[in-house]
Protein backbone atom coordinates (compact mmCIF):
# COMPACT_ATOMS: atom_id res chain seq x y z
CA UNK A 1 16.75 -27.28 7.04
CA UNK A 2 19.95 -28.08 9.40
CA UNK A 3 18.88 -29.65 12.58
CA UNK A 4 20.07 -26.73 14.93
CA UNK A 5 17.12 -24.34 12.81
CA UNK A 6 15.12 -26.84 13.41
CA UNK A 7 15.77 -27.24 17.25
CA UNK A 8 15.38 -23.47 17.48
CA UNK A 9 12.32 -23.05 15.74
CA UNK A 10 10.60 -25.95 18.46
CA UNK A 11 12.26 -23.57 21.51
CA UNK A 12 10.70 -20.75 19.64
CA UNK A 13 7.09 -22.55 18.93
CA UNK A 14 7.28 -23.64 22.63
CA UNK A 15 8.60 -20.16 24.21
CA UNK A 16 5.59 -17.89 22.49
CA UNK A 17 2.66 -20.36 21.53
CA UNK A 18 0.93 -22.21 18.82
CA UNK A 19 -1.04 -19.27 17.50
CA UNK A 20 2.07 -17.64 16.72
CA UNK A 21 4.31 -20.46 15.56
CA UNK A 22 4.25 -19.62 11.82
CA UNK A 23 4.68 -16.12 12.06
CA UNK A 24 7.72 -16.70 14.21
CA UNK A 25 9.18 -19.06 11.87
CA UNK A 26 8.83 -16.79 8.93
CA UNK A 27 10.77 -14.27 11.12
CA UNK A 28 13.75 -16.73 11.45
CA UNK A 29 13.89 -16.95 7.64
CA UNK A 30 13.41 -20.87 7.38
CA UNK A 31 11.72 -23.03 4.45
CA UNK A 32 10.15 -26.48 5.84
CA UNK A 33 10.53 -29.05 3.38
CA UNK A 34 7.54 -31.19 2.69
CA UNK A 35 9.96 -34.04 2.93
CA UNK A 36 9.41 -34.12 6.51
CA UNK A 37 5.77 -34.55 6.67
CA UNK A 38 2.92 -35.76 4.56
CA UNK A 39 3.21 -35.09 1.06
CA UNK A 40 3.71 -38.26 -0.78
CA UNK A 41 1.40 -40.47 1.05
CA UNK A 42 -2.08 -41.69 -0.30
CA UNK A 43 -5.20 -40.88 1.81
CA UNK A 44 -8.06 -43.04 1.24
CA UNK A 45 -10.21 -40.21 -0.62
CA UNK A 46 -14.36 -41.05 -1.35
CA UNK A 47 -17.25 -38.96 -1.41
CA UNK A 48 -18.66 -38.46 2.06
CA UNK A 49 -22.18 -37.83 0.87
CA UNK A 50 -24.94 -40.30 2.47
CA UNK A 51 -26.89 -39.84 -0.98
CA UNK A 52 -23.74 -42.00 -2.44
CA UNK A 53 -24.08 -45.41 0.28
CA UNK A 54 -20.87 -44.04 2.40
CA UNK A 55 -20.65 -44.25 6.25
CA UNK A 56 -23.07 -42.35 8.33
CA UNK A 57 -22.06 -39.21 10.79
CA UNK A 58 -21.77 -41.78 13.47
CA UNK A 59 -18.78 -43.10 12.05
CA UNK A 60 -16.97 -40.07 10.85
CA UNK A 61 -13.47 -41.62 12.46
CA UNK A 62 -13.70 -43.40 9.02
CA UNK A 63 -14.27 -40.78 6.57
CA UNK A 64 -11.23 -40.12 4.61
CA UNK A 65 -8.76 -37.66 4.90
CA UNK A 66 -9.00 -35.17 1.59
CA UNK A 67 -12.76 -35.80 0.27
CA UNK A 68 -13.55 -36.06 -3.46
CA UNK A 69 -16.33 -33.84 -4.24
CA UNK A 70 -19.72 -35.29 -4.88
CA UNK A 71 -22.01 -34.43 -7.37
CA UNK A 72 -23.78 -31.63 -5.33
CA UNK A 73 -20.62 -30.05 -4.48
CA UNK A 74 -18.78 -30.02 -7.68
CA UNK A 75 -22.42 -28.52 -9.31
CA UNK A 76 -22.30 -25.86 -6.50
CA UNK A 77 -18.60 -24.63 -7.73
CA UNK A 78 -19.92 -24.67 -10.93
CA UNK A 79 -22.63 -22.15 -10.84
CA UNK A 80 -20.76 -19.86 -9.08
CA UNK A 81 -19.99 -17.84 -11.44
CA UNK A 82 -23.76 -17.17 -11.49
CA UNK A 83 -23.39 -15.20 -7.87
CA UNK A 84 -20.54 -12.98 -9.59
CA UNK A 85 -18.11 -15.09 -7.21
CA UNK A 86 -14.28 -14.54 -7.16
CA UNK A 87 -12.96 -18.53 -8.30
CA UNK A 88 -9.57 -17.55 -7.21
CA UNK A 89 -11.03 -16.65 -3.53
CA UNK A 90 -11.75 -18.39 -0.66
CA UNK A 91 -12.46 -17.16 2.46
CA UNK A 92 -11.61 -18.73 6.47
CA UNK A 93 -13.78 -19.63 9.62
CA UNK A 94 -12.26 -20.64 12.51
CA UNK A 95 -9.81 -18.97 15.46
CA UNK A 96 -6.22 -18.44 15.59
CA UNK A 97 -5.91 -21.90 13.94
CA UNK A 98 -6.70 -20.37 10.93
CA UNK A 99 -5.34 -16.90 10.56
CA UNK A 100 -3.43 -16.29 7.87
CA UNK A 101 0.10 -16.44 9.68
CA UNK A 102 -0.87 -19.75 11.14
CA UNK A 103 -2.53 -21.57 8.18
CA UNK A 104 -1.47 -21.57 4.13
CA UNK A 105 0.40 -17.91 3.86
CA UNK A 106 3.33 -19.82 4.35
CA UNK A 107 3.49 -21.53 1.41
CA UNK A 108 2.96 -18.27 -0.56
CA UNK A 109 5.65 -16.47 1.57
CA UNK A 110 8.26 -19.26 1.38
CA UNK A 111 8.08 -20.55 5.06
CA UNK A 112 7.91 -24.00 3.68
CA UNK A 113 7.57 -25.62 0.47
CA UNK A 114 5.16 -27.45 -1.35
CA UNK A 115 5.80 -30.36 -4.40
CA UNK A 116 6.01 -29.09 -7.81
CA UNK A 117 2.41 -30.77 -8.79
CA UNK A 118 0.56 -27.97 -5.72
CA UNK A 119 2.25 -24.93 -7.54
CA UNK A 120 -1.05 -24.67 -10.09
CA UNK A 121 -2.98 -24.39 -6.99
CA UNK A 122 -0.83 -22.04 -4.72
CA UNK A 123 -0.88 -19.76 -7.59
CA UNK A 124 -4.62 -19.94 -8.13
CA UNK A 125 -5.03 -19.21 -5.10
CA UNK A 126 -2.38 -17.05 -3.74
CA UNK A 127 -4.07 -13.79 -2.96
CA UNK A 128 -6.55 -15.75 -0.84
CA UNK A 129 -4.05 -17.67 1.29
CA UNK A 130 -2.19 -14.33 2.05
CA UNK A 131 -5.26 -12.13 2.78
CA UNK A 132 -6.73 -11.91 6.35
CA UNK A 133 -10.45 -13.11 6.51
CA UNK A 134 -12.70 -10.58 9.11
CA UNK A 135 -14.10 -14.72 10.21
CA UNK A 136 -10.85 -16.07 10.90
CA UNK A 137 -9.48 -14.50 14.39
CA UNK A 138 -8.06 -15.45 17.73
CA UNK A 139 -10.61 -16.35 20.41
CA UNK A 140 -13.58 -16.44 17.70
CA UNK A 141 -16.23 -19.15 18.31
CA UNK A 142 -19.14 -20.31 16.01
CA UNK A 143 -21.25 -17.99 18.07
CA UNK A 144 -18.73 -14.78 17.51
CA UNK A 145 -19.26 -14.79 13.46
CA UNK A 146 -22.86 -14.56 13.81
CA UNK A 147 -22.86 -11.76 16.20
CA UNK A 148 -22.39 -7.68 15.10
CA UNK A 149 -20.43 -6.78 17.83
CA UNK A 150 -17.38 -9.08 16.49
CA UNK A 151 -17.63 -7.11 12.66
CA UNK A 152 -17.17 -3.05 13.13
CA UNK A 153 -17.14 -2.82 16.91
CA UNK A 154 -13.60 -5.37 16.41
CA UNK A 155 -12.16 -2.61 14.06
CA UNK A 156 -13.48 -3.89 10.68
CA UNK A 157 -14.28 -0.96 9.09
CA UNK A 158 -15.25 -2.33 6.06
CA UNK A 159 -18.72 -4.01 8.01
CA UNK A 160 -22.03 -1.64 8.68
CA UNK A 161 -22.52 -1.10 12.29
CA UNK A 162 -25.39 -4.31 12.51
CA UNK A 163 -23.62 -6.51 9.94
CA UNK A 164 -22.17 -9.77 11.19
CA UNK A 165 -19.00 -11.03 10.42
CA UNK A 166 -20.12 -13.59 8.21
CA UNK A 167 -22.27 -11.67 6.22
CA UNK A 168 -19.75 -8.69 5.99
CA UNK A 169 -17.19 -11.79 4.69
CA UNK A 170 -18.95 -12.80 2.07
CA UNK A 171 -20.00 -9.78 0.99
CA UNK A 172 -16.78 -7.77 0.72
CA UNK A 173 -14.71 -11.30 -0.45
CA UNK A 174 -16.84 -12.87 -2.70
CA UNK A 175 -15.64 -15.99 -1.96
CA UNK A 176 -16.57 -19.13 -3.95
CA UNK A 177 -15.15 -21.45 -1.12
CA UNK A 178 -15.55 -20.72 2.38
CA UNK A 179 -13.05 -22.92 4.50
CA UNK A 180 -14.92 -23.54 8.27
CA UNK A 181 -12.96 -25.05 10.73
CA UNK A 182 -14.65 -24.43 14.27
CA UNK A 183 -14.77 -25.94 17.24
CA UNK A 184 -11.71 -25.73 19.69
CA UNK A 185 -13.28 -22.82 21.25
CA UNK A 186 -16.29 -24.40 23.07
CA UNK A 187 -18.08 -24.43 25.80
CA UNK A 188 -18.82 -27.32 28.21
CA UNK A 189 -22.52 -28.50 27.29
CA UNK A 190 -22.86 -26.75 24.16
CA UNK A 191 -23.25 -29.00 21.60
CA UNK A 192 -26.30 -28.88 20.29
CA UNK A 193 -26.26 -25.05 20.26
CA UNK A 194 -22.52 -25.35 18.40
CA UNK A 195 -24.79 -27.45 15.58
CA UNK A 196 -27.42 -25.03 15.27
CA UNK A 197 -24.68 -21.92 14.45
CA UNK A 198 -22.70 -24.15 12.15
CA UNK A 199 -25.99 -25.40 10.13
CA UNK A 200 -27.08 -21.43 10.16
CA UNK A 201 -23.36 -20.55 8.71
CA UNK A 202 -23.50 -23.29 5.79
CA UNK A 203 -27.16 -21.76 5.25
CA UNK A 204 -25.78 -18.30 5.19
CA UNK A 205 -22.69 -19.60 2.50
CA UNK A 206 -25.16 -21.83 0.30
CA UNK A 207 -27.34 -18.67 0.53
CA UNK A 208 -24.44 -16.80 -1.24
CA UNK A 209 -23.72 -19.57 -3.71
CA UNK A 210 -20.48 -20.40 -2.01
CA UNK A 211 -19.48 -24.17 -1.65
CA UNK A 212 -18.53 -24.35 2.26
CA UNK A 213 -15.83 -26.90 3.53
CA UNK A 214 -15.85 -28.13 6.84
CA UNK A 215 -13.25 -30.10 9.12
CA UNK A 216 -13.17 -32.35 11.99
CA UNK A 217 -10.73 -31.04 14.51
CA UNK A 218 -8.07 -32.91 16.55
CA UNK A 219 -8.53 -32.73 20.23
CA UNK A 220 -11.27 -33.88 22.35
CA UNK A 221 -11.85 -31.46 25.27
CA UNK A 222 -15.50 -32.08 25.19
CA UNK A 223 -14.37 -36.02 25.60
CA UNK A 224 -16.76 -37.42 24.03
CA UNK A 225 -16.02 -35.88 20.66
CA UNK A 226 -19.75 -34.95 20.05
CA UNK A 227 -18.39 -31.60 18.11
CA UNK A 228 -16.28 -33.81 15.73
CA UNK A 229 -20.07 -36.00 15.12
CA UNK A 230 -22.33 -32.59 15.38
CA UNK A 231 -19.67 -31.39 12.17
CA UNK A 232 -20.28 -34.82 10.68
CA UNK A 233 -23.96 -34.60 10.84
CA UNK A 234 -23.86 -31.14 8.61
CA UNK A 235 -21.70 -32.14 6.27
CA UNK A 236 -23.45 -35.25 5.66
CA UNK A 237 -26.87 -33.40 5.69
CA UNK A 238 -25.76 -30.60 2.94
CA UNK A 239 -23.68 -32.84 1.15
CA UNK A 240 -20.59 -31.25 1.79
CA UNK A 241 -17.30 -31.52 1.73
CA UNK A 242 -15.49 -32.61 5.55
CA UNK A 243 -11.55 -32.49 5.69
CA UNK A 244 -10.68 -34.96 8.35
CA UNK A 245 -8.12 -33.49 10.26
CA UNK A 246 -8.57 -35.95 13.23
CA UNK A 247 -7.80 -39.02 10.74
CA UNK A 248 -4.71 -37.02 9.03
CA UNK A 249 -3.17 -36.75 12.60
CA UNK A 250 -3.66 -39.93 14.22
CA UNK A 251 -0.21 -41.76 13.59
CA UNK A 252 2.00 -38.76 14.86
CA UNK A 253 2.88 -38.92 18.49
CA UNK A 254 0.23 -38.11 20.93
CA UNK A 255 -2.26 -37.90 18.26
CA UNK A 256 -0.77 -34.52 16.95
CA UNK A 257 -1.80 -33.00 20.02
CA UNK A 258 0.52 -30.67 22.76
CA UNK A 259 0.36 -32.22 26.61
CA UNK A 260 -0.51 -31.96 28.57
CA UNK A 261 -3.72 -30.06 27.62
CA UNK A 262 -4.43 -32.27 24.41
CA UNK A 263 -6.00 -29.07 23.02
CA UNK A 264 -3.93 -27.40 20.00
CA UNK A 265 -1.99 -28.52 17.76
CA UNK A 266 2.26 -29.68 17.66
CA UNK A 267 4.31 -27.89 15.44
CA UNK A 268 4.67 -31.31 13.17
CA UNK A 269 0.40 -32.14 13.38
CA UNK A 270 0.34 -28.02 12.08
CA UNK A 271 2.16 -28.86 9.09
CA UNK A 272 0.02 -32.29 8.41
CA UNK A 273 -3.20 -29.98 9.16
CA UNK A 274 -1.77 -27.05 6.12
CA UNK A 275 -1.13 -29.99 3.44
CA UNK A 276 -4.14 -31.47 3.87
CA UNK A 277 -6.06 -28.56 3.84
CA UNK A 278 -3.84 -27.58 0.45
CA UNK A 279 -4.79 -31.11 -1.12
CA UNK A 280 -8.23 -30.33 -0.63
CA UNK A 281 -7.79 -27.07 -2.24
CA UNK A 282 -6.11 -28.53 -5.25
CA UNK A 283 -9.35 -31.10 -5.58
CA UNK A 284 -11.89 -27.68 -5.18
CA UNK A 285 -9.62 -25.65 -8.07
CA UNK A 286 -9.60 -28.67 -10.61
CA UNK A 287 -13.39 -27.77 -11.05
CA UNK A 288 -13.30 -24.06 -10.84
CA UNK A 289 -13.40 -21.81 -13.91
């Protein structure tokens, strides 16, 4: 990509928002090499599960980047078949961090590229990374996805009038991997409530025989990064896969983060957020049928 695309695509990114920075650069036509960011380098990559001696919750700064699957998670992908779950789909939680324009659909729409060895996995899971999930919307909180009035009432037609987003997810997707990345979207002295809706979403997925992936997230606007430790504690309790995005954008300047509100994302931390999340994906569809 010539420098001037690239110096237009920051003016664009900056002129109508990080939510819609994707989208707009698919509208310019670009392809972002991977050159530029993170694929290449080695994260340190162990099981997270306390039933296997690794760090506690407490010091989830540590964990690594892309987690191998334990034991647990690898038997929960697979029995899946066993729930009459689609391998090939996953489905999203999270806000406009993870829509479709602003998360993998760019790799399958040829915003930006991806090595030759993540092809196996793009195409695996193609349909999923280009398909809107009813869980995965701006504004949405942990709280939204468990509440009715964000499924039909939000124009989902597909959901019954009492359904919750969640459930009407899984039901109409079928997904054996649910990707949750929550957290941005909080409110001051809600922690322990935030906990409580993410441990009754992982219920709700386990419940459906779905394995469900969670992620740390990179700012701090609680400042004292108790939603980063409350995600920690679940996916250490369940056993679960945690992709740490905080640890994958640490060396980039700022800490990956836009000032001066330190809240979402630069366009280079986005990029280091999607390969991540599409190394994780390639470790998940090495042991799905």
């Amino acid at each position: 990509m010539h420098s001037t695309d690239f110096k237009r695509d920051i003016l664009l990114f900056l002129s109508f928002g990080l939510c819609n920075f994707v989208f707009i650069l698919g509208m310019t036509g670009n392809q972002i090499s991977p050159g530029l960011f993170l694929f290449g380098e080695t994260y340190p990559s162990t099981s997270i599960s306390g039933l296997e001696g690794n760090p506690p919750p407490e010091r989830w700064q540590t964990w690594p980047v892309v987690p191998e699957l334990s034991d647990h998670a690898k038997e929960i992908l697979h029995t899946a078949s066993e729930y009459h779950l689609d391998p090939h789909a996953f489905s999203r939680v999270g806000d406009c961090q993870f829509t479709t324009e602003t998360f993998l659909a760019g790799y399958v729409k040829g915003v930006y590229l991806a090595p030759e060895e993540m092809h196996e996995t793009l195409h695996f899971f193609k349909e999923s990374m280009a398909r809107d999930s009813i869980t995965a919307a701006n504004g949405l909180g942990i709280n939204s996805i468990l509440n009715p009035m964000f499924g039909r009432c939000k124009g989902h037609i597909q959901c019954s009038s009492e359904e919750i987003p969640l459930d009407c997810e899984l039901r109409t997707r079928k997904p054996a991997v649910v990707l949750v990345a929550m957290g941005t979207n909080w409110k001051p002295n809600m922690e322990l409530t935030f906990e409580e809706n993410l441990r009754a979403v992982v219920n709700k997925i386990l419940a459906c025989g779905a394995l469900p992936v969670l992620a740390t997230k990179a700012d701090n606007i609680e400042e004292d990064w108790k939603l980063n430790l409350a995600i920690a504690k679940v996916a250490y309790d369940y056993d679960l896969p945690l992709v740490n995005v905080w640890r994958a954008v640490q060396p980039l300047p700022n800490h990956g983060l836009s000032a001066p509100a330190d809240e979402y994302l630069t366009a280079e931390a986005w990029m280091v957020r999607n390969e991540v999340w599409l190394k994780t994906l390639n470790v998940l569809r090495k042991e799905l049928p």
